[in-house]
C-alpha atoms as a PDB file:
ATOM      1  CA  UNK A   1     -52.342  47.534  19.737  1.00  0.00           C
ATOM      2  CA  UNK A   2     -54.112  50.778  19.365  1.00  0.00           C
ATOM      3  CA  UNK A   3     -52.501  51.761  16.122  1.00  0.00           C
ATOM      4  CA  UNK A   4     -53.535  47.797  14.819  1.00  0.00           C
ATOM      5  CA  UNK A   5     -56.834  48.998  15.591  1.00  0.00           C
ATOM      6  CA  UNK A   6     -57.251  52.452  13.602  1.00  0.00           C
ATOM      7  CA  UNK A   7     -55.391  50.393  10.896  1.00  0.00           C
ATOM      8  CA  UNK A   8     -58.408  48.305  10.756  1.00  0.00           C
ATOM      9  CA  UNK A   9     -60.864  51.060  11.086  1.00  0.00           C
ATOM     10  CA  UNK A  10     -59.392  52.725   8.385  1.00  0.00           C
ATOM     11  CA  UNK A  11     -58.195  50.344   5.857  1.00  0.00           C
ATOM     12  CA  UNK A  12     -59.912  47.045   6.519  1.00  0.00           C
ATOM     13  CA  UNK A  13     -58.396  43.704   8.182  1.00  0.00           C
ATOM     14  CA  UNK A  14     -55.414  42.780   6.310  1.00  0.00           C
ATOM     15  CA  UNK A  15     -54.100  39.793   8.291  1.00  0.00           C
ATOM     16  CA  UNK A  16     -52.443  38.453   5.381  1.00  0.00           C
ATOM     17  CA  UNK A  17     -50.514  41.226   4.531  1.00  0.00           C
ATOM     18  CA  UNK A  18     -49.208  41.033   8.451  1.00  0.00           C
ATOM     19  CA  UNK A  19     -45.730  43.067   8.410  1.00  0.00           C
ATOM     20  CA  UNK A  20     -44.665  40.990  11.093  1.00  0.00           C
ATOM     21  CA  UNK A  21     -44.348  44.578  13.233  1.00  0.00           C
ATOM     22  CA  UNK A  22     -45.706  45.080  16.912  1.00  0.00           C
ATOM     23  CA  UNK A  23     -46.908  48.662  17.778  1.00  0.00           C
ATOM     24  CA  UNK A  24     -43.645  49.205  19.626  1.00  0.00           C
ATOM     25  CA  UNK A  25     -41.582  48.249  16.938  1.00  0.00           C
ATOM     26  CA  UNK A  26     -43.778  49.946  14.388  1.00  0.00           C
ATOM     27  CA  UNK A  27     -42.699  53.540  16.518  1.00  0.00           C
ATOM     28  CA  UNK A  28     -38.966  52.283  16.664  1.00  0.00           C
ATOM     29  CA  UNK A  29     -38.424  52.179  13.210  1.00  0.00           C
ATOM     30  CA  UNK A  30     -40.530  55.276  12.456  1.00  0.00           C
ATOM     31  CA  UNK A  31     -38.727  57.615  15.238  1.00  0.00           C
ATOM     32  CA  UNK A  32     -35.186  56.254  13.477  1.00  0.00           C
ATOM     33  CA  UNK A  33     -36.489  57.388  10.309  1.00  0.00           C
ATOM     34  CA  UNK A  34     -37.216  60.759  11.362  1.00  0.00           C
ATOM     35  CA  UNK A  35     -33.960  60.933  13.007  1.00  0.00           C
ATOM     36  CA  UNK A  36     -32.423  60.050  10.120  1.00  0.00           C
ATOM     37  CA  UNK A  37     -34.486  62.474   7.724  1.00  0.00           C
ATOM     38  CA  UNK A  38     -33.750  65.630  10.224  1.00  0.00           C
ATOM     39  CA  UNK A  39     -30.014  64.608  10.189  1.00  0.00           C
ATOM     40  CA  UNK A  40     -30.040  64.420   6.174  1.00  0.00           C
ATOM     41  CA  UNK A  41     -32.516  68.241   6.643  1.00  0.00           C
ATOM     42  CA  UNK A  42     -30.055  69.963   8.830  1.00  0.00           C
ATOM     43  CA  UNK A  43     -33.156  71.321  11.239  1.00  0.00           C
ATOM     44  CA  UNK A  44     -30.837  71.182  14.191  1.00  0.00           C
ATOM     45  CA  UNK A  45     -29.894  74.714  16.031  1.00  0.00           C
ATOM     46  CA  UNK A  46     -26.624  74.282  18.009  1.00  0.00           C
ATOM     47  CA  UNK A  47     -25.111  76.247  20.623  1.00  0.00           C
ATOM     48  CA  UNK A  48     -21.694  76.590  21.295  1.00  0.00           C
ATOM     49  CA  UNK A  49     -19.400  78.087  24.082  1.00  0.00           C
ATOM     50  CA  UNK A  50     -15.761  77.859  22.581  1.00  0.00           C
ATOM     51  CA  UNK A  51     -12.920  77.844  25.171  1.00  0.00           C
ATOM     52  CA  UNK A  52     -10.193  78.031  22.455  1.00  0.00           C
ATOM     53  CA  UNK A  53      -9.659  78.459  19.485  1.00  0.00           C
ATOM     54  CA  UNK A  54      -9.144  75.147  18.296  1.00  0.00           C
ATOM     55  CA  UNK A  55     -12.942  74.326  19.184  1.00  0.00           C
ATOM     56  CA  UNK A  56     -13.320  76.366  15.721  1.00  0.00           C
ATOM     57  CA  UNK A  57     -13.370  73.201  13.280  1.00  0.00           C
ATOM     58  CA  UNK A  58     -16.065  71.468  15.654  1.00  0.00           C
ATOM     59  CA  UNK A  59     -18.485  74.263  14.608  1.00  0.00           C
ATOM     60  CA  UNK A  60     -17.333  73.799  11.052  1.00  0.00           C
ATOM     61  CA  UNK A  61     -18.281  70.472  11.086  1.00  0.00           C
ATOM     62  CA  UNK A  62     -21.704  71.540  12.188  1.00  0.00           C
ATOM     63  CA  UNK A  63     -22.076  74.152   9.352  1.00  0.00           C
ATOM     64  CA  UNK A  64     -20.809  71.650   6.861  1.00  0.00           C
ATOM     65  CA  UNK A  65     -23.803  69.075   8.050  1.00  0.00           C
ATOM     66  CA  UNK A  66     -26.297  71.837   7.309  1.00  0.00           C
ATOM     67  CA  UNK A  67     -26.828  72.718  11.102  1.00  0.00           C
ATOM     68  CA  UNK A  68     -27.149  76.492  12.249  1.00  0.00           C
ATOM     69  CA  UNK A  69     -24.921  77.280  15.193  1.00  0.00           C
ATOM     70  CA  UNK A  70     -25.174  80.188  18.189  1.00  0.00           C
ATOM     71  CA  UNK A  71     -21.718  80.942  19.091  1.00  0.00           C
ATOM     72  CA  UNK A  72     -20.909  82.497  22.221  1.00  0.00           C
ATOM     73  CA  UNK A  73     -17.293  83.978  22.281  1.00  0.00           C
ATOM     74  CA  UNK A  74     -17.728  85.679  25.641  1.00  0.00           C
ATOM     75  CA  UNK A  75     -15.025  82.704  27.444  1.00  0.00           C
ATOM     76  CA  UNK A  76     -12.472  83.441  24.614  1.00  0.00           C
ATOM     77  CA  UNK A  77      -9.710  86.185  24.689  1.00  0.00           C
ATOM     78  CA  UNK A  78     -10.383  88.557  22.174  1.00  0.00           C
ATOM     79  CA  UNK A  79      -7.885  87.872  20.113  1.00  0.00           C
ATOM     80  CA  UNK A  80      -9.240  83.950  19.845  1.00  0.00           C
ATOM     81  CA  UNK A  81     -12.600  84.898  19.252  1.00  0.00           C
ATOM     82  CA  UNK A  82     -10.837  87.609  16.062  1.00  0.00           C
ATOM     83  CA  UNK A  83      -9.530  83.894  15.004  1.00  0.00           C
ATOM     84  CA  UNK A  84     -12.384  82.169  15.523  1.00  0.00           C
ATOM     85  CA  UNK A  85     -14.833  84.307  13.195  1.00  0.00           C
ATOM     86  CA  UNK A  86     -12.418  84.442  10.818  1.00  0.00           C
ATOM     87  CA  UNK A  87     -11.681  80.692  10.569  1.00  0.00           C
ATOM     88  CA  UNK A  88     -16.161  80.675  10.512  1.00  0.00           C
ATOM     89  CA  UNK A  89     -16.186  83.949   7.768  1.00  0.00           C
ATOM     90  CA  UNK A  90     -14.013  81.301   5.716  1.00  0.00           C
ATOM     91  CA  UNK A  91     -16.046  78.277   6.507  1.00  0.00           C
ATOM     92  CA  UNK A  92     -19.550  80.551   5.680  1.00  0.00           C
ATOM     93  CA  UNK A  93     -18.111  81.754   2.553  1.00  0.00           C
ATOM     94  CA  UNK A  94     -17.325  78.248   1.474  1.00  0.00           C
ATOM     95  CA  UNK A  95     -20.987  76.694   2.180  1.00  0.00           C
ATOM     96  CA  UNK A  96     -22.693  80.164   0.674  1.00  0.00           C
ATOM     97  CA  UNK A  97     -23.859  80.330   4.923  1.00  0.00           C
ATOM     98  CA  UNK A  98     -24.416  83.468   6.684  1.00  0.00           C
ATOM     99  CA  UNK A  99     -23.154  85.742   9.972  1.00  0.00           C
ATOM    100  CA  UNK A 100     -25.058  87.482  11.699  1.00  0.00           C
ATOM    101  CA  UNK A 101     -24.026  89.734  15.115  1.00  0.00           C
ATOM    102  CA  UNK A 102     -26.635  88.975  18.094  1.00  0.00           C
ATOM    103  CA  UNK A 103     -25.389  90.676  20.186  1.00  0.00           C
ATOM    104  CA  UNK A 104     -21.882  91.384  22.520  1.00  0.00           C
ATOM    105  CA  UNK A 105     -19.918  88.446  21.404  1.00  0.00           C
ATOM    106  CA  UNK A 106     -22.565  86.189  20.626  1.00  0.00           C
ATOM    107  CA  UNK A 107     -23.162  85.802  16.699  1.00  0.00           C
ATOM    108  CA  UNK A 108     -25.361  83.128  14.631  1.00  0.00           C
ATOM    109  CA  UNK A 109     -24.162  80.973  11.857  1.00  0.00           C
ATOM    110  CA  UNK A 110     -26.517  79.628   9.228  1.00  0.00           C
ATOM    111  CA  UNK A 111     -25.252  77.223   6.376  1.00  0.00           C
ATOM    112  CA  UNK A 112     -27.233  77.799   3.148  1.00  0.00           C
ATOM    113  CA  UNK A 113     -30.738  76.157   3.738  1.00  0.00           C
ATOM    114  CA  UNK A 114     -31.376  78.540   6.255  1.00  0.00           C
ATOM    115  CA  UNK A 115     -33.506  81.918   6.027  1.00  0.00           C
ATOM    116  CA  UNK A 116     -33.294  84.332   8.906  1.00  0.00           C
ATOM    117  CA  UNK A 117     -35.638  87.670   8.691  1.00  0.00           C
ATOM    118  CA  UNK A 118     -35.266  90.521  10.762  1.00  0.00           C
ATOM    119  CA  UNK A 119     -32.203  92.378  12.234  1.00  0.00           C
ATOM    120  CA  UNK A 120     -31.050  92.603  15.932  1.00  0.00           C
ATOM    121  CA  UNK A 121     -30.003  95.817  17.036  1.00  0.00           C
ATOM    122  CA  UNK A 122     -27.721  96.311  20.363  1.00  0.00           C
ATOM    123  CA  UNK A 123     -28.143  99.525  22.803  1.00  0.00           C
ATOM    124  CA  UNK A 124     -25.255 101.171  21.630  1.00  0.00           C
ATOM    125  CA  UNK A 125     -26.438 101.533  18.168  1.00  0.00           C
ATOM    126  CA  UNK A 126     -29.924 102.907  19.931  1.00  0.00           C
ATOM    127  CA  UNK A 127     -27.232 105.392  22.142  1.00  0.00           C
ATOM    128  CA  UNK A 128     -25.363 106.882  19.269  1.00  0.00           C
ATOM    129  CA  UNK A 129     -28.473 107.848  17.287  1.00  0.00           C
ATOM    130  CA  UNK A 130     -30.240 109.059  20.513  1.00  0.00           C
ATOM    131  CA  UNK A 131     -26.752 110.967  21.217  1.00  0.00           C
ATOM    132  CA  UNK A 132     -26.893 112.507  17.082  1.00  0.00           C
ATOM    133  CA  UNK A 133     -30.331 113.215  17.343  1.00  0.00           C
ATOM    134  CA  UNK A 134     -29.494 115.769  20.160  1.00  0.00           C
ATOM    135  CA  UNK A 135     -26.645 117.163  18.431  1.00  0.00           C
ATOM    136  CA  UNK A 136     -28.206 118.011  15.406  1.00  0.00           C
ATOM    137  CA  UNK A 137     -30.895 120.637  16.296  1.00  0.00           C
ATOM    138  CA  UNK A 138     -34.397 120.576  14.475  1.00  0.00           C
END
């Protein structure tokens, strides 16, 4: 009855304009609501582990509700996880989303309410221009 009585501190007693709500009910309906509102947002970061490639449309279906996805191709064969980005490169073109590499076989899709800043680089990039550098003399 806590929140009845910061409801009462704040905006007066207003008995007869009782919602007919307990505390606990009051908190029910309001964490439904925000489920429902970040469903409906798409705030939701999902991370999958594919085993095939037929696990492909399940990640669809989380782009097309406006969630961002971490897919991790590393229990795939190679040629499944080929598939598998192209079946999301498709998917991502169709919602205006994104791809972007994270690393070895692990890439993030974002549908298009979604901003991501910055870049990741991998140690083999950082390799080759280490390995230029000491080609090319100064």
């Amino acid at each position: 009855m806590a929140l009845g009585k910061i409801k009462n501190a704040l905006f007066g007693n207003d008995d007869d304009h009782d919602d007919g709500l307990n505390e606990d009910e009051f908190y029910a309906i309001s964490e439904k609501a925000y489920k429902d509102d970040e469903d409906k947002n798409g705030s939701k970061m999902i991370l999958i582990e594919p085993r095939a490639y037929s696990e492909s449309q399940t990640i669809a279906d989380h782009l097309k509700k406006r969630d961002s996805v971490v897919v991790n191709l590393k229990r795939v064969t190679s040629d499944q996880a080929k598939r598998i980005i192209d079946f999301l490169t498709g998917t991502l073109y169709a919602i205006g989303g994104d791809l972007q590499k994270l690393g070895n076989g692990i890439y993030l899709c974002t549908p298009k309410n979604v901003a991501v800043q910055g870049k990741m680089t991998e140690a083999e990039d950082a390799k080759n221009k280490a390995k230029i550098e000491d080609e090319i003399e100064f």
